[in-house]
N, C-alpha and C. Protein backbone atom coordinates (compact mmCIF):
# COMPACT_ATOMS: atom_id res chain seq x y z
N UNK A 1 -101.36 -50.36 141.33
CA UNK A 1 -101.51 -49.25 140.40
C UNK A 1 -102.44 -48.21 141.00
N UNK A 2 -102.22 -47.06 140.96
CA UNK A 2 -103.10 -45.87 141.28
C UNK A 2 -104.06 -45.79 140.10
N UNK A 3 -105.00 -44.86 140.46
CA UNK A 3 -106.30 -44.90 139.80
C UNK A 3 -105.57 -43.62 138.42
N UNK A 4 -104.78 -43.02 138.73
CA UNK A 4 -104.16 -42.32 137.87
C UNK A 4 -103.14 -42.89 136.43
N UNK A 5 -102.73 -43.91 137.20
CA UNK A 5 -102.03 -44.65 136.59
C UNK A 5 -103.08 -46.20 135.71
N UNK A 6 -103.90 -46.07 136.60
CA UNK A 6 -104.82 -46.95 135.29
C UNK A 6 -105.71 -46.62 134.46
N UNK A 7 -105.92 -45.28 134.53
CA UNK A 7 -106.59 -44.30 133.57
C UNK A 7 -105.88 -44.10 132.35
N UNK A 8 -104.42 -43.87 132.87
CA UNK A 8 -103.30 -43.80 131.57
C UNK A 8 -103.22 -45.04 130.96
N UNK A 9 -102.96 -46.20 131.58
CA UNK A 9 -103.05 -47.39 131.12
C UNK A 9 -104.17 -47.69 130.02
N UNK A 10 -105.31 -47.36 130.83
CA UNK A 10 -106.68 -47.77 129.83
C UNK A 10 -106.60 -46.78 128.56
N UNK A 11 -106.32 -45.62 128.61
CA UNK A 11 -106.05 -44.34 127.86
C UNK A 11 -105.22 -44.68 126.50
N UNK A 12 -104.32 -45.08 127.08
CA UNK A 12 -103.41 -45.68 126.22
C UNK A 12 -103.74 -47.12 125.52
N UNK A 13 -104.15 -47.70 125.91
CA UNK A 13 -105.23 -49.04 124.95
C UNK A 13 -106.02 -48.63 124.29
N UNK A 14 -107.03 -47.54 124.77
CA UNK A 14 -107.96 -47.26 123.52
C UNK A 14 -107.19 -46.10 122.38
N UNK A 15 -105.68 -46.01 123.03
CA UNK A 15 -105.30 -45.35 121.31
C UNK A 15 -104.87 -46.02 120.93
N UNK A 16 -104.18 -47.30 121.24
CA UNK A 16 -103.69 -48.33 120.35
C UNK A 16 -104.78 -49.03 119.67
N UNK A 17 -106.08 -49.26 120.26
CA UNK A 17 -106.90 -49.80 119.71
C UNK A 17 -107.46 -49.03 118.72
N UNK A 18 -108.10 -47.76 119.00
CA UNK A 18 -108.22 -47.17 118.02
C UNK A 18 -107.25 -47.30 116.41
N UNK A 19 -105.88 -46.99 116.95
CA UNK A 19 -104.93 -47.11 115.39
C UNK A 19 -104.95 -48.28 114.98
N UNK A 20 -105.27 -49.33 115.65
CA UNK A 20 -105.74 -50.81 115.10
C UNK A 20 -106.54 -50.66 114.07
N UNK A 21 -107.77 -50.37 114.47
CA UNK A 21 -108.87 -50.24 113.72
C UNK A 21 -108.62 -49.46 112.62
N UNK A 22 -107.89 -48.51 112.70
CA UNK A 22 -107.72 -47.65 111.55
C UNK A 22 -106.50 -48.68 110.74
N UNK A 23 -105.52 -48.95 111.19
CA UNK A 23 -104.89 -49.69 110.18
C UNK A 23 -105.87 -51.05 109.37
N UNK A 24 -106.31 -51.75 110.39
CA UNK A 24 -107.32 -52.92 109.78
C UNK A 24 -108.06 -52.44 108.62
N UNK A 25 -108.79 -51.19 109.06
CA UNK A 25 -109.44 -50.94 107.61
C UNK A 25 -108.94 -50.52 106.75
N UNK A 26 -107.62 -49.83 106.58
CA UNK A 26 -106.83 -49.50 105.68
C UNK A 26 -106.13 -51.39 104.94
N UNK A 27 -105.71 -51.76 105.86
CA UNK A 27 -105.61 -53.16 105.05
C UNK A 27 -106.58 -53.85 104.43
N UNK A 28 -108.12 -53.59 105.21
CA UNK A 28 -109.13 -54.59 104.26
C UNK A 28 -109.42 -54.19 103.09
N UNK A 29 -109.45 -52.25 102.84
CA UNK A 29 -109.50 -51.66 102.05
C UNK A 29 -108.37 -51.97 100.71
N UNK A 30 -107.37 -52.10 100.95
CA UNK A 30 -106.21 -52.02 99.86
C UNK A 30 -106.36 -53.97 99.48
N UNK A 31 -106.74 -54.99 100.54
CA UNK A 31 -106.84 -55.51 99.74
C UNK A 31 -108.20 -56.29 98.54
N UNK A 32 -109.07 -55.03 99.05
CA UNK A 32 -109.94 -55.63 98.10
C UNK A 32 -109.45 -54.53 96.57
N UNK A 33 -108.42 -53.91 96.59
CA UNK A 33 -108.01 -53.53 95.55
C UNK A 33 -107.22 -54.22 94.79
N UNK A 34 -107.57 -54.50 93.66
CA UNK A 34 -106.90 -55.36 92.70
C UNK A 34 -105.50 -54.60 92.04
N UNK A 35 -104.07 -55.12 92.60
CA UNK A 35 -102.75 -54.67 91.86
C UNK A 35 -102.32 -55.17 90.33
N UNK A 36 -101.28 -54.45 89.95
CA UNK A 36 -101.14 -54.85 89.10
C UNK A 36 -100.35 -56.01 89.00
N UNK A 37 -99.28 -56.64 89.93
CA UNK A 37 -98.81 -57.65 90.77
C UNK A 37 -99.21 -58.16 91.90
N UNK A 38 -99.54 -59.41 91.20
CA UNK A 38 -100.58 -60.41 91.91
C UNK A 38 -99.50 -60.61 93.48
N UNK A 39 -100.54 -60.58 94.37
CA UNK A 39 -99.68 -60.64 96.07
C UNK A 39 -98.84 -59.05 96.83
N UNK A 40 -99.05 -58.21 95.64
CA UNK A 40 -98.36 -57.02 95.69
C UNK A 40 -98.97 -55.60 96.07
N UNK A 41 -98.85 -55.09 97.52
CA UNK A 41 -99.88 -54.12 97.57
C UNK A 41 -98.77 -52.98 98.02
N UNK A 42 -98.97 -51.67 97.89
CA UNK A 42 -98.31 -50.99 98.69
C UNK A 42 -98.38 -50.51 99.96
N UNK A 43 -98.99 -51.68 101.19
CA UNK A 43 -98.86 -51.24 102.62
C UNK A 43 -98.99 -50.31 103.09
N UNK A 44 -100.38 -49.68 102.59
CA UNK A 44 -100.60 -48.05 102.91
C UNK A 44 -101.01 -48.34 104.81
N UNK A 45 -101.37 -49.68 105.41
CA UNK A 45 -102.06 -49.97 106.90
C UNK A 45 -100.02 -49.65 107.51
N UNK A 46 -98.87 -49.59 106.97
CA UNK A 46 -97.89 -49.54 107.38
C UNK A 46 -97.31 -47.84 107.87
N UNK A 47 -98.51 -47.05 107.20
CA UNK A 47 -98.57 -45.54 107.73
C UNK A 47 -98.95 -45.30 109.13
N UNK A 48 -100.03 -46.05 110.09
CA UNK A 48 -100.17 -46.42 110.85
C UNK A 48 -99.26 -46.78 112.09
N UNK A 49 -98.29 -47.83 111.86
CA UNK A 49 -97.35 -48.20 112.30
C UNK A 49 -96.61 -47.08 112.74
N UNK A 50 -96.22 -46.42 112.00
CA UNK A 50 -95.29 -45.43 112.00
C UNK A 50 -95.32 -44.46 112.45
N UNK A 51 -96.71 -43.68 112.37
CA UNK A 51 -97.25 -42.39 113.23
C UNK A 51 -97.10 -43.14 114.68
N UNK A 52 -97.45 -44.44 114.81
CA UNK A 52 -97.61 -44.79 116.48
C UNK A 52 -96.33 -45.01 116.84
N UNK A 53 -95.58 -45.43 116.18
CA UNK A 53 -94.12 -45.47 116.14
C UNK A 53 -93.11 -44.47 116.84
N UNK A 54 -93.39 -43.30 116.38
CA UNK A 54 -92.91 -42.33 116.48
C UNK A 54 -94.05 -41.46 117.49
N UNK A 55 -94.82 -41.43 117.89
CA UNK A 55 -95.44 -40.85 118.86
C UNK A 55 -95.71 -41.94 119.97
N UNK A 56 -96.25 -43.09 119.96
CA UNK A 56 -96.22 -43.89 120.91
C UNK A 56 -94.75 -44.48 121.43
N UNK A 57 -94.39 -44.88 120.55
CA UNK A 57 -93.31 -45.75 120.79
C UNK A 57 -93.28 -47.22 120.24
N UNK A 58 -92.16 -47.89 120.04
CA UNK A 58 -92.27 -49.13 120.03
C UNK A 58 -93.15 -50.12 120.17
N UNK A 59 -93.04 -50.42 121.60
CA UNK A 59 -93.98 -51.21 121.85
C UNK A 59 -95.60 -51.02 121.34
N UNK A 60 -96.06 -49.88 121.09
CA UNK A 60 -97.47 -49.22 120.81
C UNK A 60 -97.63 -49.86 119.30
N UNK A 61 -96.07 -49.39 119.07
CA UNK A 61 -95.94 -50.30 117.26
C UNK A 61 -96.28 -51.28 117.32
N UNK A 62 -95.50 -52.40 117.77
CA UNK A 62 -95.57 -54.02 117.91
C UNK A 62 -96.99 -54.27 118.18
N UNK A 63 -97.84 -53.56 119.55
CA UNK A 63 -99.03 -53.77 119.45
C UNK A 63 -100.33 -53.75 118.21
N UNK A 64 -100.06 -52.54 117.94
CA UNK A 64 -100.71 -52.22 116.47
C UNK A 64 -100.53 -52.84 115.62
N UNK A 65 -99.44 -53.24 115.34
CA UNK A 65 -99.26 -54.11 113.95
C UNK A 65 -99.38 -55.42 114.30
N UNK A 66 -99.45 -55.91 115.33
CA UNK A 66 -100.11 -57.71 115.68
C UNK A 66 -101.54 -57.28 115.43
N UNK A 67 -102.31 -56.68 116.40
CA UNK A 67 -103.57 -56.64 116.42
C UNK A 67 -104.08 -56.49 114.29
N UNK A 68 -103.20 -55.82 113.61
CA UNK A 68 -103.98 -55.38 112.65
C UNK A 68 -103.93 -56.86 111.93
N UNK A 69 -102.91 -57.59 111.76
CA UNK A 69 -102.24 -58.92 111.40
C UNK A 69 -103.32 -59.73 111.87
N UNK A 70 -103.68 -59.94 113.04
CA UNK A 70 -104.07 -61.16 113.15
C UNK A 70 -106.20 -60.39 112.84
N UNK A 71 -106.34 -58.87 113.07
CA UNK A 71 -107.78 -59.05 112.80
C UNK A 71 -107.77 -58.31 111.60
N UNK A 72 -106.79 -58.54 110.45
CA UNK A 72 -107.83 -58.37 109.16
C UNK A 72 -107.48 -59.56 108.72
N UNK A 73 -106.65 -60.35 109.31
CA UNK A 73 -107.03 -61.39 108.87
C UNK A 73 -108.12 -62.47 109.36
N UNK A 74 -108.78 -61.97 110.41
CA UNK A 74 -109.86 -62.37 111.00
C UNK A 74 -111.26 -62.23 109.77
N UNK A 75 -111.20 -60.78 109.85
CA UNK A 75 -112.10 -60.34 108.75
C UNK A 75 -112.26 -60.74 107.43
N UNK A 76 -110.72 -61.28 106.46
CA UNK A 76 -110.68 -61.13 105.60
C UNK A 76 -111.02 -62.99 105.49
N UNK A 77 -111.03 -64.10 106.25
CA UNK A 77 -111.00 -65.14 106.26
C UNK A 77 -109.88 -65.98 105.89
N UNK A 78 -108.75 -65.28 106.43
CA UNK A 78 -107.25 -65.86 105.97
C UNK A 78 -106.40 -66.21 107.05
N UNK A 79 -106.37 -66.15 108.48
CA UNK A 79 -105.97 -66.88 109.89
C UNK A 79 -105.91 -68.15 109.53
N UNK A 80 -104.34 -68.08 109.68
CA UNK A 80 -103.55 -69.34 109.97
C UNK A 80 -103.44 -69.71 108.39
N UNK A 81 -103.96 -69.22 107.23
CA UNK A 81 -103.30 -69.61 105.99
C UNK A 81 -102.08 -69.35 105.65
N UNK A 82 -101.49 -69.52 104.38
CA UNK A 82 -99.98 -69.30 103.88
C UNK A 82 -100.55 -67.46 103.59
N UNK A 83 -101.36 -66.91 103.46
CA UNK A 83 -101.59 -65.75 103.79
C UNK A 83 -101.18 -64.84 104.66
N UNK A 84 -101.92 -65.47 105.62
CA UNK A 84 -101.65 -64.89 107.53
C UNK A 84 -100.63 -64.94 107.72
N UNK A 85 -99.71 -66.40 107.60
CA UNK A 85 -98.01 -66.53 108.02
C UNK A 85 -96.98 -65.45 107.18
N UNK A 86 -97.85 -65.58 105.84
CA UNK A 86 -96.50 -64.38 104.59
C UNK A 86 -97.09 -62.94 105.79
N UNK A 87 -98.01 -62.75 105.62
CA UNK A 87 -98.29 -61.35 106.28
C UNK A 87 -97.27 -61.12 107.95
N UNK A 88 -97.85 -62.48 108.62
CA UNK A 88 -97.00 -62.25 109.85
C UNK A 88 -95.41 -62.31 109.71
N UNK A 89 -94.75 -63.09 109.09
CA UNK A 89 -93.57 -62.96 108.80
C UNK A 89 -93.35 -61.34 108.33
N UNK A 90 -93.73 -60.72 107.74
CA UNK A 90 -93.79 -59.75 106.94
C UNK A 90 -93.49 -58.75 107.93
N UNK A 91 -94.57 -58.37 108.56
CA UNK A 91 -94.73 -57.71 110.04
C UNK A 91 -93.56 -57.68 110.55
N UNK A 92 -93.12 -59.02 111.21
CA UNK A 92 -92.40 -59.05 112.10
C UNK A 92 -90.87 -58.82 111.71
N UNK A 93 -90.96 -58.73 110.67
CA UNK A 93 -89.18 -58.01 110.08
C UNK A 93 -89.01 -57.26 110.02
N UNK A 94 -90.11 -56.40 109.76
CA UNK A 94 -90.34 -55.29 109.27
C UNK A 94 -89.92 -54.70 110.80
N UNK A 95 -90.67 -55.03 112.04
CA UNK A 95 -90.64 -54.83 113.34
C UNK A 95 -89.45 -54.55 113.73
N UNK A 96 -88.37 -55.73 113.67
CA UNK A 96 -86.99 -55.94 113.85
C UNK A 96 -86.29 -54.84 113.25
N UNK A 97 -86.76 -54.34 111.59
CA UNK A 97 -86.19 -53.43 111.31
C UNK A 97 -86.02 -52.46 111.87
N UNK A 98 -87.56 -51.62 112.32
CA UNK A 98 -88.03 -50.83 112.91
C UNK A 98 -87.10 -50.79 114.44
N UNK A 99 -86.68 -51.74 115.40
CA UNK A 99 -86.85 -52.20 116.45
C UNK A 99 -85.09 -51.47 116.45
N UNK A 100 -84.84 -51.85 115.62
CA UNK A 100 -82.74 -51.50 115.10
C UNK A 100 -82.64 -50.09 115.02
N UNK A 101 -83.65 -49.44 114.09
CA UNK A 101 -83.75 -48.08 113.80
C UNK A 101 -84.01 -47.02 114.28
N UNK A 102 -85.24 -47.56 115.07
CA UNK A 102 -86.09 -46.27 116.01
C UNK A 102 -85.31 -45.44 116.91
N UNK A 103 -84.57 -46.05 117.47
CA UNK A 103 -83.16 -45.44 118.67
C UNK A 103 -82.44 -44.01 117.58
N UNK A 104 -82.21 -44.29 116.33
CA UNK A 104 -81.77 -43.17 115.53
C UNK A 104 -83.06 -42.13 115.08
N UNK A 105 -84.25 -42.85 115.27
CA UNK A 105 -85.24 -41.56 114.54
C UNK A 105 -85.55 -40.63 115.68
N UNK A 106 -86.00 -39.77 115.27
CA UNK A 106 -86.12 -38.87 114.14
C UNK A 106 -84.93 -37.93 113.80
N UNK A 107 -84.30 -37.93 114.77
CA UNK A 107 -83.15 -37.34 114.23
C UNK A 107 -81.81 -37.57 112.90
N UNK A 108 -81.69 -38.94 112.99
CA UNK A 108 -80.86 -39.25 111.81
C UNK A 108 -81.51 -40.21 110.63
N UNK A 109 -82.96 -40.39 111.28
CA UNK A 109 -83.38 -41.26 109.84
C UNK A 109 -84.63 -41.27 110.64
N UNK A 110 -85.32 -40.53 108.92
CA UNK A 110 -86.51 -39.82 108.96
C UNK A 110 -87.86 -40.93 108.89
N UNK A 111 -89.31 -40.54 108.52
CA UNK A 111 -90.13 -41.61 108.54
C UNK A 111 -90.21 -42.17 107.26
N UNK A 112 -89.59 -41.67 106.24
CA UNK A 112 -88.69 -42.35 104.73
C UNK A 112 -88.15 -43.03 105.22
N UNK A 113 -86.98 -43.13 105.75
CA UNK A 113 -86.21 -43.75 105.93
C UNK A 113 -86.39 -45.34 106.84
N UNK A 114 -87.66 -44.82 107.73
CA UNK A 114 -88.03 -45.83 108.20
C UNK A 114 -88.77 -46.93 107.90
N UNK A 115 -90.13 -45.97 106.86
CA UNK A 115 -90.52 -47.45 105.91
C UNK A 115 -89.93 -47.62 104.88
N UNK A 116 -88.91 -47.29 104.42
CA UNK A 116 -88.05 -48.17 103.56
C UNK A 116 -87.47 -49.19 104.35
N UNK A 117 -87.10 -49.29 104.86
CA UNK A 117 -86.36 -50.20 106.16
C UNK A 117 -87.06 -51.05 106.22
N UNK A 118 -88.31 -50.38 106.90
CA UNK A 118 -89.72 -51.90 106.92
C UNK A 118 -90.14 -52.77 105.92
N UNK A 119 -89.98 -51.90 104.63
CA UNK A 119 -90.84 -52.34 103.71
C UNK A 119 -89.88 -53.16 103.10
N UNK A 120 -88.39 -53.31 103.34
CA UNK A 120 -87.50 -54.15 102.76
C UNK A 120 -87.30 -55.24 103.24
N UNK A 121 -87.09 -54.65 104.91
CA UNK A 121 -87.21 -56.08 105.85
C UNK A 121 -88.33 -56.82 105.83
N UNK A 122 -89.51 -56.80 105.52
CA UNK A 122 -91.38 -57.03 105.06
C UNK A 122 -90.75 -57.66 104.45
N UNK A 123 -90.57 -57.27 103.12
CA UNK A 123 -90.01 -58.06 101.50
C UNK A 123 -89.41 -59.59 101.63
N UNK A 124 -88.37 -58.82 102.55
CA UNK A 124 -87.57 -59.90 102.81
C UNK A 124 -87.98 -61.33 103.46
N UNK A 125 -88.15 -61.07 104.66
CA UNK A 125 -89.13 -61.90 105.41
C UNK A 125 -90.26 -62.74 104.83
N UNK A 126 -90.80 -61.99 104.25
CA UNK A 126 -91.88 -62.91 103.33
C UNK A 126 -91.23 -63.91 101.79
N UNK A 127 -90.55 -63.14 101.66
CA UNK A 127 -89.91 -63.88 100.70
C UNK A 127 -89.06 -65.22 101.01
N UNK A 128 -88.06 -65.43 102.36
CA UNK A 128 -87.49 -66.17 102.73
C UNK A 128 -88.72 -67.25 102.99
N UNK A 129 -89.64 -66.63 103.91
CA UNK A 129 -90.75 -67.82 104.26
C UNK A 129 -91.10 -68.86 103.13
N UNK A 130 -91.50 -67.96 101.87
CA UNK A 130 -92.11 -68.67 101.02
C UNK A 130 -91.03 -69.79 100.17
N UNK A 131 -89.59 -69.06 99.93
CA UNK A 131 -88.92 -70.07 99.62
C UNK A 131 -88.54 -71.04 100.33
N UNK A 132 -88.40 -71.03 101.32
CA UNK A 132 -87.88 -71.59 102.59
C UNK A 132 -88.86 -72.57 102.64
N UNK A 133 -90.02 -72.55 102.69
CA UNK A 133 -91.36 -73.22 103.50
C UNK A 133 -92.41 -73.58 102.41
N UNK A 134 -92.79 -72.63 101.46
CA UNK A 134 -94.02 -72.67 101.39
C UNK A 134 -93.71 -73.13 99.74
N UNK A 135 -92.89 -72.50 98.54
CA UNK A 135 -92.43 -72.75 97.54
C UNK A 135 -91.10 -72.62 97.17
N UNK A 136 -90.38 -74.07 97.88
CA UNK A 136 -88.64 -74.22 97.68
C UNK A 136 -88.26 -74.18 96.08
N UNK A 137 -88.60 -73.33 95.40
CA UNK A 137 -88.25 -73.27 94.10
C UNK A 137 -86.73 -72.94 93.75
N UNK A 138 -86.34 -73.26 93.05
CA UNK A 138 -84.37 -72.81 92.96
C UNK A 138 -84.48 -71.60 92.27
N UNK A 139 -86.05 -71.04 91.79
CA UNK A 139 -85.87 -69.85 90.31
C UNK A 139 -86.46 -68.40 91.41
N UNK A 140 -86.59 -68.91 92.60
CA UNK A 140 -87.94 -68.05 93.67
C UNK A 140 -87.00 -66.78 93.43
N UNK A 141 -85.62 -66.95 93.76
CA UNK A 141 -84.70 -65.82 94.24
C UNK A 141 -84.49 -64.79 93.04
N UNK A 142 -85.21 -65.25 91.69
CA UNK A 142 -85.27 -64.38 90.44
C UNK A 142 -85.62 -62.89 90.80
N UNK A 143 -87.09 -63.79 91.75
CA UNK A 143 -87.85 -62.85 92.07
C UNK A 143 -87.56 -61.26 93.14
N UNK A 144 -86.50 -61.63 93.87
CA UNK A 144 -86.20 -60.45 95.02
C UNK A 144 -86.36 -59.60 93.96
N UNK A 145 -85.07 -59.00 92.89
CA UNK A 145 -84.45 -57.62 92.85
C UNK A 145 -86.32 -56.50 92.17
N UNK A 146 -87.20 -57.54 91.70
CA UNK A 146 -88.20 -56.27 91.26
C UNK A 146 -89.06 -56.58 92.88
N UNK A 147 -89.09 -57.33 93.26
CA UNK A 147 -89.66 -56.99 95.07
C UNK A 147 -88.81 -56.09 95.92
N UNK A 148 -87.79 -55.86 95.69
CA UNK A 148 -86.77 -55.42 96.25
C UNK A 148 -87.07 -53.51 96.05
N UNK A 149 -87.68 -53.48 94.42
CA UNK A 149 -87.93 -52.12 93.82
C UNK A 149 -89.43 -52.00 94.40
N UNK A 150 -90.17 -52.99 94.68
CA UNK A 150 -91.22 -52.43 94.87
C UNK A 150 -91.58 -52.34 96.12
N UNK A 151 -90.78 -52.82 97.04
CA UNK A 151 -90.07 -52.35 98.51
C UNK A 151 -89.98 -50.60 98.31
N UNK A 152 -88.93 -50.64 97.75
CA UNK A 152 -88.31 -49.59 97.87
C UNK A 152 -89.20 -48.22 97.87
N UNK A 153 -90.25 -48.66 96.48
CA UNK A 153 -91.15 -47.74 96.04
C UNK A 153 -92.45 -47.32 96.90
N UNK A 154 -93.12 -48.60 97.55
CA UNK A 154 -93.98 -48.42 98.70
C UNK A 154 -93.11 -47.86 99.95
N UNK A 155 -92.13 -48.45 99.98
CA UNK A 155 -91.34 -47.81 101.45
C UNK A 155 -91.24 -46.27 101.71
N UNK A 156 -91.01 -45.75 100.58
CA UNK A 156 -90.77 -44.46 99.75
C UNK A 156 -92.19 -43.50 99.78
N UNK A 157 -93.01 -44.17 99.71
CA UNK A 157 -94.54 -43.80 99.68
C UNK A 157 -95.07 -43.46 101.16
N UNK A 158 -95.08 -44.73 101.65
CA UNK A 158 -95.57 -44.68 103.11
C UNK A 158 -95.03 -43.49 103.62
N UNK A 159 -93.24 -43.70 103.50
CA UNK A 159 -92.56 -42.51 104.32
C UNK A 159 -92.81 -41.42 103.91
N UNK A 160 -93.35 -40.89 103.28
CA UNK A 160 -93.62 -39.45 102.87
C UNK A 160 -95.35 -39.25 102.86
N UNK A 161 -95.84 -39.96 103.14
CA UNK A 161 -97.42 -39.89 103.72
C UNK A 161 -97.04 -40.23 105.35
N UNK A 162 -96.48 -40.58 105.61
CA UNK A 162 -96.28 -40.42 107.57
C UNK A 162 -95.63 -38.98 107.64
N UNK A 163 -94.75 -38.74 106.90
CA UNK A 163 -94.23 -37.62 107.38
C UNK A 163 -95.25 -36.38 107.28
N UNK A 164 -95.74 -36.57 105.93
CA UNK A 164 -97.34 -35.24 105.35
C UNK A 164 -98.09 -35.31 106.65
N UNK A 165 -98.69 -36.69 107.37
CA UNK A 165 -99.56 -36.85 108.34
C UNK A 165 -99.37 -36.29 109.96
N UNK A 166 -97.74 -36.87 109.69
CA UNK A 166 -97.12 -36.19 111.43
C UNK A 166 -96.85 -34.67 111.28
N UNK A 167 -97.08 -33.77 109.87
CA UNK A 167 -96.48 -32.60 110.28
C UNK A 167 -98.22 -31.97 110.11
N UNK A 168 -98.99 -32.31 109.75
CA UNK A 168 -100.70 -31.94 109.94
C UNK A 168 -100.73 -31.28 111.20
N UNK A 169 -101.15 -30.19 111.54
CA UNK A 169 -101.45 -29.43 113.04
C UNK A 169 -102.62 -30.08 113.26
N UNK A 170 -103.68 -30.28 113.09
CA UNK A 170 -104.71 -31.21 113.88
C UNK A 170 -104.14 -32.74 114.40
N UNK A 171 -103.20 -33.19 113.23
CA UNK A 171 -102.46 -34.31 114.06
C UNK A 171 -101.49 -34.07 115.42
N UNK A 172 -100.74 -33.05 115.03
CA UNK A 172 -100.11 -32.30 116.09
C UNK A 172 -100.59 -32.51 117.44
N UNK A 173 -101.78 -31.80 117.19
CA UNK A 173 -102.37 -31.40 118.63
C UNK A 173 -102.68 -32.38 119.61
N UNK A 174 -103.26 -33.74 118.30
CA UNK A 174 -103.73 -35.24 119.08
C UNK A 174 -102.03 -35.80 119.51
N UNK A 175 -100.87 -35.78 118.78
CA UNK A 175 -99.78 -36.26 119.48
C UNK A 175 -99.65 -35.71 120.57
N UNK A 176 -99.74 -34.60 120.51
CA UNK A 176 -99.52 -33.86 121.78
C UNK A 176 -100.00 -33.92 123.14
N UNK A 177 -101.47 -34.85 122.89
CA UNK A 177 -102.31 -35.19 124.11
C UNK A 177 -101.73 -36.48 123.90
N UNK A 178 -101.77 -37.61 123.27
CA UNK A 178 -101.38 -38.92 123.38
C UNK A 178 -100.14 -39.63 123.63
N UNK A 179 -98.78 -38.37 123.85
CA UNK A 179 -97.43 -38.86 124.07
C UNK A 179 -97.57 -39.80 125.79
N UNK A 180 -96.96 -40.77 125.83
CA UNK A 180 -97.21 -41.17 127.21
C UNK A 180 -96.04 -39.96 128.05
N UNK A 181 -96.39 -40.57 129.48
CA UNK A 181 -95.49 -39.74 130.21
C UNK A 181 -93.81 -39.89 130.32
N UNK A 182 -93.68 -41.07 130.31
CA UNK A 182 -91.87 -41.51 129.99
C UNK A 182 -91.57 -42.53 129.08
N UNK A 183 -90.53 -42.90 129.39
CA UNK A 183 -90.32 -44.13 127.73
C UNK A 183 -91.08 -44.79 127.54
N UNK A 184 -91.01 -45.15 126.21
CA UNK A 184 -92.00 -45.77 125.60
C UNK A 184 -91.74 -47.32 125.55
């Protein structure tokens, strides 16, 4: 590696790390907020994702959203509980979703469009775990169609606070220094 090329390298870790940190505290934050559905938050740390998403790339995503996964749950004292796993399952569908989609954004499906996607595949994912694994109940599947709405409704949320955030000219200016040089 050239010294140019590990400057970008390192450059590029401390913005992923940085959006770490900012998602982490956005997750420790929302969950010391009490919902009105118990286990039910609206994934505001999933705004995060998405700005890096779309300005970093992929992989910058996947990074960010492990790191935030495994250290608020560091923080919050929930690693390796039925917590950590619903959350990581959660993540990682959401990812897959993301992972299917991104090739069409921004042009045919917007950052709406994208955390709805996440926030369904999230839903989903966590939901299978828990019936699957954690509570094989025969009544669990009652439960999708109002998770399904409240998917929809956080998905709906996020995407239109990523989009408010990516069209900000002070954000602008920082994408503009932080795009890497070729694919992402």
């Amino acid at each position: 590696m050239t010294v140019n090329a590990d400057r970008s390298a390192s450059r590029r870790d401390q913005q992923i790390a940085a959006l770490a940190a900012i998602a982490i505290g956005i997750q420790i934050l929302e969950a010391a907020i009490p919902g009105p559905i118990p286990g039910v938050k609206p994934g505001l740390a999933n705004i995060v994702t998405l700005v890096t998403l779309l300005t970093l790339g992929w992989r910058a995503a996947v990074a960010v959203t492990l790191l935030r996964v495994v250290g608020s749950s560091l923080l919050l004292g929930t690693l390796l509980s039925p917590a950590f796993w619903l959350s990581l399952t959660g993540a990682l569908a959401a990812l897959a979703a993301l992972a299917l989609l991104a090739p069409f954004a921004p042009r045919h499906v917007g950052a709406t469009g994208l955390a709805i996607a996440a926030a369904m595949a999230h839903v989903t994912g966590q939901f299978l775990l828990a019936w699957l694994v954690i509570i094989p109940h025969p009544g669990l599947p009652l439960l999708l169609p109002p998770l399904w709405l409240t998917a929809l409704i956080a998905g709906a949320t996020t995407g239109i606070l990523t989009a408010h955030v990516l069209s900000d000219p002070r954000i602008q200016r920082h994408i503009r220094h932080a795009r890497p040089p070729g694919p992402a």
